[in-house]
C-alpha atoms as a PDB file:
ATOM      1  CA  UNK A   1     -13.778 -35.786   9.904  1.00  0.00           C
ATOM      2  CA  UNK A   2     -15.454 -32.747  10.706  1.00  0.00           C
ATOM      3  CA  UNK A   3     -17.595 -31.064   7.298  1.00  0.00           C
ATOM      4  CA  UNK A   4     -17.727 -27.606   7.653  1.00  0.00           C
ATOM      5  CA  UNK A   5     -19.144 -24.853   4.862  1.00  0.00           C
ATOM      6  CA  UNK A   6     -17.088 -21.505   4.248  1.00  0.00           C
ATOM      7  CA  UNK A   7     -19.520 -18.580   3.822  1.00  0.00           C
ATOM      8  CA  UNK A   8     -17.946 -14.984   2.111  1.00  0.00           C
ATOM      9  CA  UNK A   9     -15.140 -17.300   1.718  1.00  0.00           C
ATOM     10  CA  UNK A  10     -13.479 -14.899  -0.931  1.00  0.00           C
ATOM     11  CA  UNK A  11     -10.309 -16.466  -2.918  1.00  0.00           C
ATOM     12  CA  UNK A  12     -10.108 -19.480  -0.279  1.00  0.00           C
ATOM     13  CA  UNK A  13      -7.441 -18.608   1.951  1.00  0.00           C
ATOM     14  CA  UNK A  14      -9.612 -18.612   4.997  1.00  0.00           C
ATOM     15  CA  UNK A  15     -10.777 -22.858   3.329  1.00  0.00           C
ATOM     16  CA  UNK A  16      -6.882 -23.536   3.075  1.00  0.00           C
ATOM     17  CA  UNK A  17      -6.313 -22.913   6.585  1.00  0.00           C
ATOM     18  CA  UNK A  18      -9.384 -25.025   7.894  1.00  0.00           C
ATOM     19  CA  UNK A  19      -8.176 -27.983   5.506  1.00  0.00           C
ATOM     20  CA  UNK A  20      -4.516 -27.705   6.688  1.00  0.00           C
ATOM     21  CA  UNK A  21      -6.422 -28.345  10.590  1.00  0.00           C
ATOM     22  CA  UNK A  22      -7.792 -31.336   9.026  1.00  0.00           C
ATOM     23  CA  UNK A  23     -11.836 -30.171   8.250  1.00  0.00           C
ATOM     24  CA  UNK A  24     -12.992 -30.854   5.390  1.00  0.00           C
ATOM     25  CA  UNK A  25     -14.488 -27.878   3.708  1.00  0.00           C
ATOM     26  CA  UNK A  26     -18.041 -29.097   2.033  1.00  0.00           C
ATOM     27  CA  UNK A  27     -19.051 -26.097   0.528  1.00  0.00           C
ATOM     28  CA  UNK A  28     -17.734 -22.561  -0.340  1.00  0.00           C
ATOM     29  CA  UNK A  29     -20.332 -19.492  -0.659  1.00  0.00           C
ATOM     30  CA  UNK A  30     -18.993 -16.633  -2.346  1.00  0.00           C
ATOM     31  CA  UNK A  31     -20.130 -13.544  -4.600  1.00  0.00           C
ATOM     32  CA  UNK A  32     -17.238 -11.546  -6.418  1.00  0.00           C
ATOM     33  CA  UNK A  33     -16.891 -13.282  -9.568  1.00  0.00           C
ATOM     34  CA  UNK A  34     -12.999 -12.919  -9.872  1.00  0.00           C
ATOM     35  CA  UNK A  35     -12.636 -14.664  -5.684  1.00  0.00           C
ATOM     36  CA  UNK A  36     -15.034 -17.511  -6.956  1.00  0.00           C
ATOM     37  CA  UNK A  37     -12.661 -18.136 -10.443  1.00  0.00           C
ATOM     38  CA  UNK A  38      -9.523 -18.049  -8.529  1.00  0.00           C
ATOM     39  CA  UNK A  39     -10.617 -20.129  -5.598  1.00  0.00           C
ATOM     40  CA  UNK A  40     -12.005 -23.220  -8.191  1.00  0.00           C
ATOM     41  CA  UNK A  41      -8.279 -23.118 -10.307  1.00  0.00           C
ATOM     42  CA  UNK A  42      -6.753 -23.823  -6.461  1.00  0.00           C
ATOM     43  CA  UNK A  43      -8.759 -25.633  -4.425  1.00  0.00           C
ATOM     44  CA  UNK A  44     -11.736 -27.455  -6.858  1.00  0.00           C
ATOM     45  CA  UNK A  45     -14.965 -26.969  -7.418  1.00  0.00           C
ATOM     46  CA  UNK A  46     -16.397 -26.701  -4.143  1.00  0.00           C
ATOM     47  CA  UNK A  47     -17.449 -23.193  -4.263  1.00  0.00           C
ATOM     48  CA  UNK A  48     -20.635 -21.313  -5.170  1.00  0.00           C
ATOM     49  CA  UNK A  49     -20.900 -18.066  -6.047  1.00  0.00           C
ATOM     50  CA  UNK A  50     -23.918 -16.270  -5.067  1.00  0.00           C
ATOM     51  CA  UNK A  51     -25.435 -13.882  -2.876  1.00  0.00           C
ATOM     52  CA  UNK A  52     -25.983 -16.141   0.424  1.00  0.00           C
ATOM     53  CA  UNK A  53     -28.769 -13.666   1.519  1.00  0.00           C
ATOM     54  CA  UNK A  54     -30.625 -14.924  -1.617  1.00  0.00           C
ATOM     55  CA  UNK A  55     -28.917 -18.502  -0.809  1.00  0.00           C
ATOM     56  CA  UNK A  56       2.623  -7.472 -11.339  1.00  0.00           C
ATOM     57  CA  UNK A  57       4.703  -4.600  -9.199  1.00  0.00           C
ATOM     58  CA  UNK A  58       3.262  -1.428 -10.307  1.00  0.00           C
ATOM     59  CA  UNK A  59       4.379   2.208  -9.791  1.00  0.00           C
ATOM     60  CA  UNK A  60       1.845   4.321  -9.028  1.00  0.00           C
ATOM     61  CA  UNK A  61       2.308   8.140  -9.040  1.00  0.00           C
ATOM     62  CA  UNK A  62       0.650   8.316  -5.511  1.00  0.00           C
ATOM     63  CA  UNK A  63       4.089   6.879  -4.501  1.00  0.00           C
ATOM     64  CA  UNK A  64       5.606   9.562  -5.190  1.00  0.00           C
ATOM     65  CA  UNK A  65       3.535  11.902  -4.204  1.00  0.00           C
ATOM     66  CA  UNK A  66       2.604  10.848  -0.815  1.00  0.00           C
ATOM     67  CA  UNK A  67       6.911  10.116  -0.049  1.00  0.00           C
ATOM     68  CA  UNK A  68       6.891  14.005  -0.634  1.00  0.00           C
ATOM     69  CA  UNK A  69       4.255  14.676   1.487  1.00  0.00           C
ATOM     70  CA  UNK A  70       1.042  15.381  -0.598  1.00  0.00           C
ATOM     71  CA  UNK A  71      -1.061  12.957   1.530  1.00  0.00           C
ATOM     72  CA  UNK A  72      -1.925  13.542   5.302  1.00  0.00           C
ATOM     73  CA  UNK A  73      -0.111  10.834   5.456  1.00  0.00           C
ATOM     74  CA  UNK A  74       3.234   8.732   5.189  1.00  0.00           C
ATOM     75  CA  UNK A  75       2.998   5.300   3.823  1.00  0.00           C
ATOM     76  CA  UNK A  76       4.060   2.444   6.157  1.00  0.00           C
ATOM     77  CA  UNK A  77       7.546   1.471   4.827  1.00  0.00           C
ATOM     78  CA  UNK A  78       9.050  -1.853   5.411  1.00  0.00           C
ATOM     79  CA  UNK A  79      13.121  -2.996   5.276  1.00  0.00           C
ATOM     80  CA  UNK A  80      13.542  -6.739   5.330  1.00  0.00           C
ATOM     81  CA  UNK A  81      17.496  -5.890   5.930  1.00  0.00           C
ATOM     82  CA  UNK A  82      16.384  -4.702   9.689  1.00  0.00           C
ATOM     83  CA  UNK A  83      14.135  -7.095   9.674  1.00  0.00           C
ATOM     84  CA  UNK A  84      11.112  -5.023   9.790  1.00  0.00           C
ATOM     85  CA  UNK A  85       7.551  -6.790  10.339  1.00  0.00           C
ATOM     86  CA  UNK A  86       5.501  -5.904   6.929  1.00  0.00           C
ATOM     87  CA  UNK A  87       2.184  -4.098   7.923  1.00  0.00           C
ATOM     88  CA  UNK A  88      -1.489  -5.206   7.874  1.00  0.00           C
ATOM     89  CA  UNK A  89      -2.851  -6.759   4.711  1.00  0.00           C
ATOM     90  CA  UNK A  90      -5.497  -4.516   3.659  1.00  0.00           C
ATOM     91  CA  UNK A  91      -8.350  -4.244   0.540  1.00  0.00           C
ATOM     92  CA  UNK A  92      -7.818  -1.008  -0.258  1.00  0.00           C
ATOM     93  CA  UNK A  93      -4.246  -1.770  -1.194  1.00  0.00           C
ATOM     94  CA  UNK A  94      -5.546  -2.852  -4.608  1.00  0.00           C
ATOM     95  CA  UNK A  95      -6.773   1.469  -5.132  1.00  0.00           C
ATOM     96  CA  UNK A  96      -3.618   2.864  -3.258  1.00  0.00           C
ATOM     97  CA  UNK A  97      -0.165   0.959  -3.676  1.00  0.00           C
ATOM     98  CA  UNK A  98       1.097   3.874  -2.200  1.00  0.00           C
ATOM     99  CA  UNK A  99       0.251   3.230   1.683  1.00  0.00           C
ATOM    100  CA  UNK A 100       1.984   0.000   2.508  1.00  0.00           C
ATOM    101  CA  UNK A 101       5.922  -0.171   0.493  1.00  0.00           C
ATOM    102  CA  UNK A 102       8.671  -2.554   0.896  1.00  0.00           C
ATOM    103  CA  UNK A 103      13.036  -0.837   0.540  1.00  0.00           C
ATOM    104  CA  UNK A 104      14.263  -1.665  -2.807  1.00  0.00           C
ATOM    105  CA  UNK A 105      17.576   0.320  -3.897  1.00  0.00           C
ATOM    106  CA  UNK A 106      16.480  -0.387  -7.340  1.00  0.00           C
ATOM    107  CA  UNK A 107      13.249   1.458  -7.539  1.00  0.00           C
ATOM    108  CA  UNK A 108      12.494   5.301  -7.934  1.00  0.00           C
ATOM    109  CA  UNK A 109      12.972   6.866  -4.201  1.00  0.00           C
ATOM    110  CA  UNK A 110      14.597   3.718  -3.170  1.00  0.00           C
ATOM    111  CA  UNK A 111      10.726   1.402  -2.170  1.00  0.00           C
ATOM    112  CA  UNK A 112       7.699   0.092  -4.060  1.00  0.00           C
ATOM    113  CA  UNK A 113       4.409  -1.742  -3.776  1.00  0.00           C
ATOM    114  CA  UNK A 114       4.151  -5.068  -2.430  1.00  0.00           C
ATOM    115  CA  UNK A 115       3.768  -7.092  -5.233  1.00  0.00           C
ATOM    116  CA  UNK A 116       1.218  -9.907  -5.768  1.00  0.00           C
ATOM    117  CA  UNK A 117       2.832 -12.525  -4.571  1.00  0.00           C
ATOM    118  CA  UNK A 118       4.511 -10.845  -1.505  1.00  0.00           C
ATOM    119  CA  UNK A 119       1.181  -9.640  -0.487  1.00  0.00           C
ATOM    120  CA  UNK A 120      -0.289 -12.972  -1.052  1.00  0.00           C
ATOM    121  CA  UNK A 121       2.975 -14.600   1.702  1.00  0.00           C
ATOM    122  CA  UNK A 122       2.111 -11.542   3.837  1.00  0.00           C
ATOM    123  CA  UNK A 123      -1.185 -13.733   4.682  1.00  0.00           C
ATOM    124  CA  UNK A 124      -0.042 -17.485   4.549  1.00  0.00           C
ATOM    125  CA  UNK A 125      -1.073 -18.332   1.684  1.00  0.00           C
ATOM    126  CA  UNK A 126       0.988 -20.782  -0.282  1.00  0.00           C
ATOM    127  CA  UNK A 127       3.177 -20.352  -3.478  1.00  0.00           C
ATOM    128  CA  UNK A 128       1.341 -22.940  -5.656  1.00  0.00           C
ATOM    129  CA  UNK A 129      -2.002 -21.171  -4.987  1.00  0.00           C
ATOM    130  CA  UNK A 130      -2.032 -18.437  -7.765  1.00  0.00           C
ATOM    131  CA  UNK A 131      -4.583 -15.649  -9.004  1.00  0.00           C
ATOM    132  CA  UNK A 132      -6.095 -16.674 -12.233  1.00  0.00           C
ATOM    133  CA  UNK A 133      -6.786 -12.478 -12.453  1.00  0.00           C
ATOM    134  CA  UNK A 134      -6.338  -9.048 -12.282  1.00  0.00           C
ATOM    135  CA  UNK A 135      -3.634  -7.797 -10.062  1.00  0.00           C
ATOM    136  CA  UNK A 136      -6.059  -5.107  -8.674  1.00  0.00           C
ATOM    137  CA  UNK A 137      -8.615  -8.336  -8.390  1.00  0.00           C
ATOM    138  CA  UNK A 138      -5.819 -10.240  -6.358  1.00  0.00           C
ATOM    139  CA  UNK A 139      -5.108  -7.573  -4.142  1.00  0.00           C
ATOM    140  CA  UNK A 140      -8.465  -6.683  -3.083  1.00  0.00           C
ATOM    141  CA  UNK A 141      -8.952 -10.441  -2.083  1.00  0.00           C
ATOM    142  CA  UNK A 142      -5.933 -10.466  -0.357  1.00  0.00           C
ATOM    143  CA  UNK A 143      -6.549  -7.861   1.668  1.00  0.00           C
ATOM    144  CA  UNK A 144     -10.189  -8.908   1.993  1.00  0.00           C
ATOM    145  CA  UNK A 145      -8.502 -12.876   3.194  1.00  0.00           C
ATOM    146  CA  UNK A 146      -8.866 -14.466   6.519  1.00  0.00           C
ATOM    147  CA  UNK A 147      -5.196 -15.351   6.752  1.00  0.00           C
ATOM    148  CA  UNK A 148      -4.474 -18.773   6.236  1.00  0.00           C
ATOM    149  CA  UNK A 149      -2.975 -19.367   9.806  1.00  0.00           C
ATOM    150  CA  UNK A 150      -5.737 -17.889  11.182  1.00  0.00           C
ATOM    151  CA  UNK A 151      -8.037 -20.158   9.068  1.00  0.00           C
ATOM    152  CA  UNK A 152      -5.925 -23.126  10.388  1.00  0.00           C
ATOM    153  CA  UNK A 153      -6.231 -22.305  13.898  1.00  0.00           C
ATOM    154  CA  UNK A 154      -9.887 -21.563  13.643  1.00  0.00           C
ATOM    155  CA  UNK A 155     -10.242 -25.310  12.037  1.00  0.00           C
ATOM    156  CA  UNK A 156      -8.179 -26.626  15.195  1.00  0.00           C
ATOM    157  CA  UNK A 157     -10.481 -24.900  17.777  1.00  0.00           C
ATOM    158  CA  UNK A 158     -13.643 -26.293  16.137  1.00  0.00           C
ATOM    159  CA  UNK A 159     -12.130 -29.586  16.479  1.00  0.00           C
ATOM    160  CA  UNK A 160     -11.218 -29.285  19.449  1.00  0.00           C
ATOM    161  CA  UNK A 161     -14.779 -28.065  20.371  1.00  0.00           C
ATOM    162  CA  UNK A 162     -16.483 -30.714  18.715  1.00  0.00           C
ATOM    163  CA  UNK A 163     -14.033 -33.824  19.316  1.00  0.00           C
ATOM    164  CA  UNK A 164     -14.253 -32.961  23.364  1.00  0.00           C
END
């Protein structure tokens, strides 16, 4: 099996991906506090938090403001009934639930934030892997996440590489 260490590994999800191609992750490196607690309640205590250069649904009132046009900008809206594809998974989600919403009849102006857990499936990762933290926290490493099917077929390509 092929050991492999995860650096800026954040809350795991890029480490779920390279065990699901069968690596086995030896070590992860990481420095925000919050990533480094909710990566050890899902995956063990295989990650270090350091600096390696020294080795809910919410609604926020920007939603309403920027659906009426107080922003430069629109926010990206998604409808699951026309089978819309949901938008990028971004950090900055977790300062401005406002940019990236999701139809809901039952909700002010008929959308709202993505919430934890929907952002979290927006990126691979697994149901039973959950964020011992803040929802701003869990955003922010969401956003911040390699995806986990990205992680997965990074772990493939390496063994491929070194298995050749």
């Amino acid at each position: 099996m092929i050991s492999v260490n995860s650096y800026f590994s954040g809350a795991g999800l890029l480490d779920i991906g390279l065990k699901a191609a069968g690596l086995d992750v030896a070590a992860s490196y990481e420095l925000d506090a919050d990533a480094v607690r909710v990566q050890e309640g899902n995956l063990g205590g295989h990650v270090v938090q350091c600096d390696i250069a020294n080795k809910r649904v919410t609604w926020p009132a920007a939603i309403r403001a920027r659906m009426s046009g107080k922003y430069r900008d629109l926010p990206i809206v998604s409808d699951p009934e026309r089978g819309d594809i949901a938008p990028t998974c971004v950090a900055h989600y977790s300062k401005d639930k406002s940019t990236r919403l999701v139809m809901d009849r039952r909700f002010p102006l008929g959308v709202r934030p993505y919430s934890v857990r929907e952002y979290a499936r927006l990126q691979g990762v697994p149901d039973w892997f959950t964020f011992n933290c803040s929802d701003t926290a869990a955003y922010r490493m969401i956003g911040n996440g390699v995806s986990v099917p990205v992680g997965e077929w990074i772990g493939r390509e390496l063994k491929r590489y070194f298995e050749a």
